[in-house]
N, C-alpha and C. Protein backbone atom coordinates (compact mmCIF):
# COMPACT_ATOMS: atom_id res chain seq x y z
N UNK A 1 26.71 -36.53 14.00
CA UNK A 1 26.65 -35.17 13.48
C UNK A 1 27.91 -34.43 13.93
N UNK A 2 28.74 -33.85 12.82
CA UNK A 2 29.99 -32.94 13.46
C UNK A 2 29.75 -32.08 13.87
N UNK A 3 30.11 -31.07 14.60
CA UNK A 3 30.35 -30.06 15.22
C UNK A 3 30.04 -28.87 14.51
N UNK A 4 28.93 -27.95 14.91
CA UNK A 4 28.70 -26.86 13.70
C UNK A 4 30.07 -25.84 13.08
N UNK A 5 30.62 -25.68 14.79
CA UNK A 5 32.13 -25.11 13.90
C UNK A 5 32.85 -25.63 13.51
N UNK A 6 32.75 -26.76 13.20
CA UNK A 6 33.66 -27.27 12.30
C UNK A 6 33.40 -27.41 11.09
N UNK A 7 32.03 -27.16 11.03
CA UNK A 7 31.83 -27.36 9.51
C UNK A 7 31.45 -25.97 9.08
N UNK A 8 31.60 -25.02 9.40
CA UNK A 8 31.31 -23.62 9.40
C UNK A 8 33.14 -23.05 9.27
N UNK A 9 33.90 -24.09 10.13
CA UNK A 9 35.32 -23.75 9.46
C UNK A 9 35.70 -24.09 8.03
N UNK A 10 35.00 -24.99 7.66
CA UNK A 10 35.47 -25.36 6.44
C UNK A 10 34.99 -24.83 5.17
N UNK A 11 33.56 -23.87 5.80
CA UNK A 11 32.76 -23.50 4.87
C UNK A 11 33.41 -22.18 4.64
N UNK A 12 34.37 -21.76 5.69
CA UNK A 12 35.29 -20.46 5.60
C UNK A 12 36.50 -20.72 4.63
N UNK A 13 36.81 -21.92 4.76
CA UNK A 13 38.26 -22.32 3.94
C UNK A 13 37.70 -22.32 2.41
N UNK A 14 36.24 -23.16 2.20
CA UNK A 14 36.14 -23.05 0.75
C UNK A 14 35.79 -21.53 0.43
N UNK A 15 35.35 -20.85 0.89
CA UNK A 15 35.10 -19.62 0.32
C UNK A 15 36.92 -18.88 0.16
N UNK A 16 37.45 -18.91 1.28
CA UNK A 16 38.87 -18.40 0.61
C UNK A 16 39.28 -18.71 -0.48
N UNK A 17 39.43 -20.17 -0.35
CA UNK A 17 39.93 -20.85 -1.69
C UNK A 17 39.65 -19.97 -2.85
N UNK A 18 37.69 -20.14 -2.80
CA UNK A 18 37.47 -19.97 -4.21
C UNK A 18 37.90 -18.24 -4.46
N UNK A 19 37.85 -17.00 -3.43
CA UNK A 19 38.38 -16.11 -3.60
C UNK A 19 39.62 -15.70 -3.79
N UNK A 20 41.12 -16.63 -3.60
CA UNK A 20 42.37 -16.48 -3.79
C UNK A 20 42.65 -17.37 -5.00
N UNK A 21 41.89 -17.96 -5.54
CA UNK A 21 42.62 -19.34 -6.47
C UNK A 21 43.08 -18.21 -7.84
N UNK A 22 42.38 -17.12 -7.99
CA UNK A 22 42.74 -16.43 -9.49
C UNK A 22 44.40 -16.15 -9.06
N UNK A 23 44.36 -16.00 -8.45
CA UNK A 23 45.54 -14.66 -7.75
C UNK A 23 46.77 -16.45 -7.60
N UNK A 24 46.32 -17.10 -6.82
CA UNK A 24 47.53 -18.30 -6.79
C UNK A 24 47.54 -19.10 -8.39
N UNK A 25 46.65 -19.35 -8.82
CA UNK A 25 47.16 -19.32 -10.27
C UNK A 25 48.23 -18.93 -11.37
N UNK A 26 47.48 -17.54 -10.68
CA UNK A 26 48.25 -16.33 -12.20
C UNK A 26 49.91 -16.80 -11.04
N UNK A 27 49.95 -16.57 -10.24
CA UNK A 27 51.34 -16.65 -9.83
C UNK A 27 51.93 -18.08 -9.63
N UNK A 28 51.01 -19.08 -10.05
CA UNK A 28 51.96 -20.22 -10.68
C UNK A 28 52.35 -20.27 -11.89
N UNK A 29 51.66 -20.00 -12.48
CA UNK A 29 52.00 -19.53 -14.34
C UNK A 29 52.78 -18.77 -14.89
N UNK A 30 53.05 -17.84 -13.79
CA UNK A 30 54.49 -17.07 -14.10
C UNK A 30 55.23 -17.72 -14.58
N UNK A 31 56.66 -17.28 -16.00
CA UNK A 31 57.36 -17.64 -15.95
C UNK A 31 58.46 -17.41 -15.05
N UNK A 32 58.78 -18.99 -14.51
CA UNK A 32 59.90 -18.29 -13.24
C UNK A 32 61.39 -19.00 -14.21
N UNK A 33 61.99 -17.37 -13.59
CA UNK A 33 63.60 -17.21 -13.57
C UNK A 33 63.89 -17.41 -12.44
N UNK A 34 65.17 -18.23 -11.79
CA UNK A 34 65.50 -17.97 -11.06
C UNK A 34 65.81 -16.75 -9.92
N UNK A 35 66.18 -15.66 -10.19
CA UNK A 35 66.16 -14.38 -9.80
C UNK A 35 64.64 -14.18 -9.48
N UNK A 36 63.37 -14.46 -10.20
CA UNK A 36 62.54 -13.86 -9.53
C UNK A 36 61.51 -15.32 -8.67
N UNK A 37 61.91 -16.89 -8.85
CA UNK A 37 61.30 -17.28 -8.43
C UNK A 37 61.33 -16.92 -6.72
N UNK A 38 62.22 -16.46 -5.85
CA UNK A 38 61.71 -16.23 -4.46
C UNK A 38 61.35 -15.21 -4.21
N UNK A 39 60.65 -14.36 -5.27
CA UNK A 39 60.10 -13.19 -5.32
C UNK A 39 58.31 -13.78 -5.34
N UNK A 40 58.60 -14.85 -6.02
CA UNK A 40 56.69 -15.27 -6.45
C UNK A 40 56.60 -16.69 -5.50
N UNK A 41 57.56 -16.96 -4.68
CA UNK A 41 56.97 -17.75 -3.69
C UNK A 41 56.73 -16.85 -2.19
N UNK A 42 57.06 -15.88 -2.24
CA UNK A 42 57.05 -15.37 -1.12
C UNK A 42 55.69 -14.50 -1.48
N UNK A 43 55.22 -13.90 -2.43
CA UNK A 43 54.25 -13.71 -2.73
C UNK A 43 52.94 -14.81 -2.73
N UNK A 44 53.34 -16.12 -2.71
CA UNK A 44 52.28 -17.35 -2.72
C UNK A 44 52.27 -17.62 -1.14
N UNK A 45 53.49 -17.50 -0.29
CA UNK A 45 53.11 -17.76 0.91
C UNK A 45 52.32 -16.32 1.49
N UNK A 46 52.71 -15.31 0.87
CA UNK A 46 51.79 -14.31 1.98
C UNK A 46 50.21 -14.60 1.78
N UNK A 47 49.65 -15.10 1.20
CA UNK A 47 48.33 -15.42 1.10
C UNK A 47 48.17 -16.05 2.42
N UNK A 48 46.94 -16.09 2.63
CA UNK A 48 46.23 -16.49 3.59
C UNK A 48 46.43 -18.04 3.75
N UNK A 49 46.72 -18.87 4.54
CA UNK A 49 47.16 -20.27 4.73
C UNK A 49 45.52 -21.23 4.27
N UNK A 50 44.85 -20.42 5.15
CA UNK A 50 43.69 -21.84 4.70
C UNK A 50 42.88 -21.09 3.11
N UNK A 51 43.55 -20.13 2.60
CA UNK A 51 42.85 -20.26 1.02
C UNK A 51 43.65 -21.17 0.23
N UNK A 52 44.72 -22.07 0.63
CA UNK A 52 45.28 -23.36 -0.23
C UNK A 52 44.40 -24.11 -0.24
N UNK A 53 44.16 -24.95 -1.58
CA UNK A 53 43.18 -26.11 -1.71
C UNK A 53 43.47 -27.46 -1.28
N UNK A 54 44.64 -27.77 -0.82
CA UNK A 54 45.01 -28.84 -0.18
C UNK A 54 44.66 -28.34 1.32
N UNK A 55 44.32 -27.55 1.57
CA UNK A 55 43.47 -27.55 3.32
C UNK A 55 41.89 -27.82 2.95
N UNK A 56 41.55 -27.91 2.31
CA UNK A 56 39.85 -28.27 1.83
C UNK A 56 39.68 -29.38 2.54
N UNK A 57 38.70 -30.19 2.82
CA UNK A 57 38.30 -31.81 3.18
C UNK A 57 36.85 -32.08 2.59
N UNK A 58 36.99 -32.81 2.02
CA UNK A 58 35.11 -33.01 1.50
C UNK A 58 34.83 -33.27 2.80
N UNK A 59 32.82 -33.02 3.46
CA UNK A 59 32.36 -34.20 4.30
C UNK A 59 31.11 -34.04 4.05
N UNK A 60 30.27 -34.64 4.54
CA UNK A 60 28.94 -35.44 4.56
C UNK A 60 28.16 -34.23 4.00
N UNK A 61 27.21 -34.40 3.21
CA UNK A 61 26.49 -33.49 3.05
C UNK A 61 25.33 -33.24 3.82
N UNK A 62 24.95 -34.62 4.51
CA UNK A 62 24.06 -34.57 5.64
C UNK A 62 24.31 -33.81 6.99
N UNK A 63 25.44 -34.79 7.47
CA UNK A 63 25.73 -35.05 8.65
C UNK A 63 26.92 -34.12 8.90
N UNK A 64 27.91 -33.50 7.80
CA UNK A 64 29.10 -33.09 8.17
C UNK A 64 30.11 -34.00 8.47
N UNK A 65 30.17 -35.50 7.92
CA UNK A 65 30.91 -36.54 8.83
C UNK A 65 32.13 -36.07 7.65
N UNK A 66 33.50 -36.02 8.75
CA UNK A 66 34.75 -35.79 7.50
C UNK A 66 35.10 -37.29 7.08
N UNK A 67 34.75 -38.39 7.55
CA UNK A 67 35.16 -39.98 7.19
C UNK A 67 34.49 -40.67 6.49
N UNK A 68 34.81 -41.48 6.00
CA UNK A 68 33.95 -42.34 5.18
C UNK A 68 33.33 -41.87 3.90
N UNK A 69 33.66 -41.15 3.16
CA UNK A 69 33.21 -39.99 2.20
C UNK A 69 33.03 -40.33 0.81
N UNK A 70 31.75 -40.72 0.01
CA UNK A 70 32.17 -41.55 -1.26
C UNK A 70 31.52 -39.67 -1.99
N UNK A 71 32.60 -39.84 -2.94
CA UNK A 71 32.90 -38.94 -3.82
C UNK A 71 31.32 -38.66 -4.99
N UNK A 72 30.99 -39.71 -5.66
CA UNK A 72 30.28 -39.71 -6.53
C UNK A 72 28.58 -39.08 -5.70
N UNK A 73 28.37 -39.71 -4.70
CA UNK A 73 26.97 -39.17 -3.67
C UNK A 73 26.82 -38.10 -2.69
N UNK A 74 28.23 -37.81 -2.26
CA UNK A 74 28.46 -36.65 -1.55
C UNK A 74 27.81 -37.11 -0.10
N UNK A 75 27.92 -38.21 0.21
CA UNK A 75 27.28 -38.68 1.87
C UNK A 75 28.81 -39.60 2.04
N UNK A 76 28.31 -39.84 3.67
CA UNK A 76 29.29 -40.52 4.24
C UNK A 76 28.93 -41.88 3.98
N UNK A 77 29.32 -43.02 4.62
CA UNK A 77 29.15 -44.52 4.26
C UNK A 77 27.72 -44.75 5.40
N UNK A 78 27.43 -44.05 6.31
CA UNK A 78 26.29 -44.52 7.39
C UNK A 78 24.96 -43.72 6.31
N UNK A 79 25.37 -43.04 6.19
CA UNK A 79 23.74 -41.98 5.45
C UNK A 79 23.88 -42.73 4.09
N UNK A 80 24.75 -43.11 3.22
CA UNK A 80 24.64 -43.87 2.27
C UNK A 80 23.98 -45.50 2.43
N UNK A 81 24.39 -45.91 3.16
CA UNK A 81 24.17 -47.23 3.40
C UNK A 81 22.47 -47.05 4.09
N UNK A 82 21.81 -46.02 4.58
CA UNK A 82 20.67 -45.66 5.09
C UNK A 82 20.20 -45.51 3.82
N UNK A 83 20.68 -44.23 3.43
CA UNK A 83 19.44 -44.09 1.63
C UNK A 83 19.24 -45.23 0.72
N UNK A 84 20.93 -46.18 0.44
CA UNK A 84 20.11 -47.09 -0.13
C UNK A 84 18.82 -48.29 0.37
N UNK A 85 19.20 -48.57 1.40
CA UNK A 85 18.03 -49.35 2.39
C UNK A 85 16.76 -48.90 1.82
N UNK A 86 16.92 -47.52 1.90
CA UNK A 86 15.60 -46.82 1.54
C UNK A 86 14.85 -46.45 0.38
N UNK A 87 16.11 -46.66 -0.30
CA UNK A 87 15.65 -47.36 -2.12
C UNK A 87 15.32 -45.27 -2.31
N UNK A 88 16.46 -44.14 -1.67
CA UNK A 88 16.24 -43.01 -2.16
C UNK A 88 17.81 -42.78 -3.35
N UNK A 89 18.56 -43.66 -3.57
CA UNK A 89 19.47 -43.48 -4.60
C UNK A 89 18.80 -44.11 -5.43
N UNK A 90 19.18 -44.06 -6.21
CA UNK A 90 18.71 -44.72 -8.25
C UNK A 90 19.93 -45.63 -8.49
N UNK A 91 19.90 -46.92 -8.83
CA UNK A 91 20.24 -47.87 -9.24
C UNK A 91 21.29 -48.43 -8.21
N UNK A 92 20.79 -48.07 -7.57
CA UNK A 92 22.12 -48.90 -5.84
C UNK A 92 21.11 -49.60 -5.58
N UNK A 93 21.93 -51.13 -5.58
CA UNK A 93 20.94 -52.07 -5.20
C UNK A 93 21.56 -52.93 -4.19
N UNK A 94 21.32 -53.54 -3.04
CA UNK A 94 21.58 -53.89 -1.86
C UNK A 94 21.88 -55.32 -2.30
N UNK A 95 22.98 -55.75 -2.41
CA UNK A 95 23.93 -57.19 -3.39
C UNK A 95 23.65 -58.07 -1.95
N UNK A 96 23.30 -59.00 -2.39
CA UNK A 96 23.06 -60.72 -1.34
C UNK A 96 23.71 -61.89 -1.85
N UNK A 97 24.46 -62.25 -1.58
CA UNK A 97 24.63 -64.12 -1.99
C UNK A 97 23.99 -65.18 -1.62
C-alpha cells in the first residue's frame, strides 16, 4: 500500500491539470510569431509546475502502487494477478502448458 500522501499528491496534480489544461491549450494554439513566441512561453511557464500533464503517473486503483500498472484494468500486476485467481475479471483466464 503507498503512502496516503502520496497518493493525495497526485490526486492534487490531477485536479490542477484538469483546471489549467483550457488555459495551456488555448496558449499552444496560438499562432506563434516569433516576436511573440517568448511572450506565450513565459506565459506557459508561469503556470503552476505540477498542472503539466507529463507530471501525472497512473497507479493502482487499489493499492496506490505507482509500478507495475496495466492500463486497460487500472490495478497493478499483484492485485491483478489476485483478481484473476479469483475469477473477479471477465475473460482473463489463468494460461497453463
Amino acid at each position: 500500500m503507498a503512502k496516503k500522501s502520496l497518493i493525495e499528491r497526485e490526486k492534487k496534480r490531477q485536479r490542477l491539470e484538469q483546471k489549467y489544461r483550457a488555459i495551456r491549450e488555448s496558449l499552444k494554439k496560438k499562432e506563434v510569431f516569433f516576436s511573440s513566441q517568448e511572450k506565450i512561453i513565459c506565459k506557459i511557464q508561469s503556470l503552476p509546475r505540477n498542472s503539466a500533464p507529463t507530471r501525472l503517473h497512473r497507479r493502482c486503483f487499489l493499492t496506490g502502487r505507482p509500478r507495475g500498472f496495466y492500463r486497460d484494468f487500472g490495478f497493478c500486476g499483484h492485485v491483478f494477478r489476485k483478481m484473476a485467481h479469483a475469477c473477479l475479471l471477465p475473460g482473463i483466464i489463468k494460461s497453463s502448458w
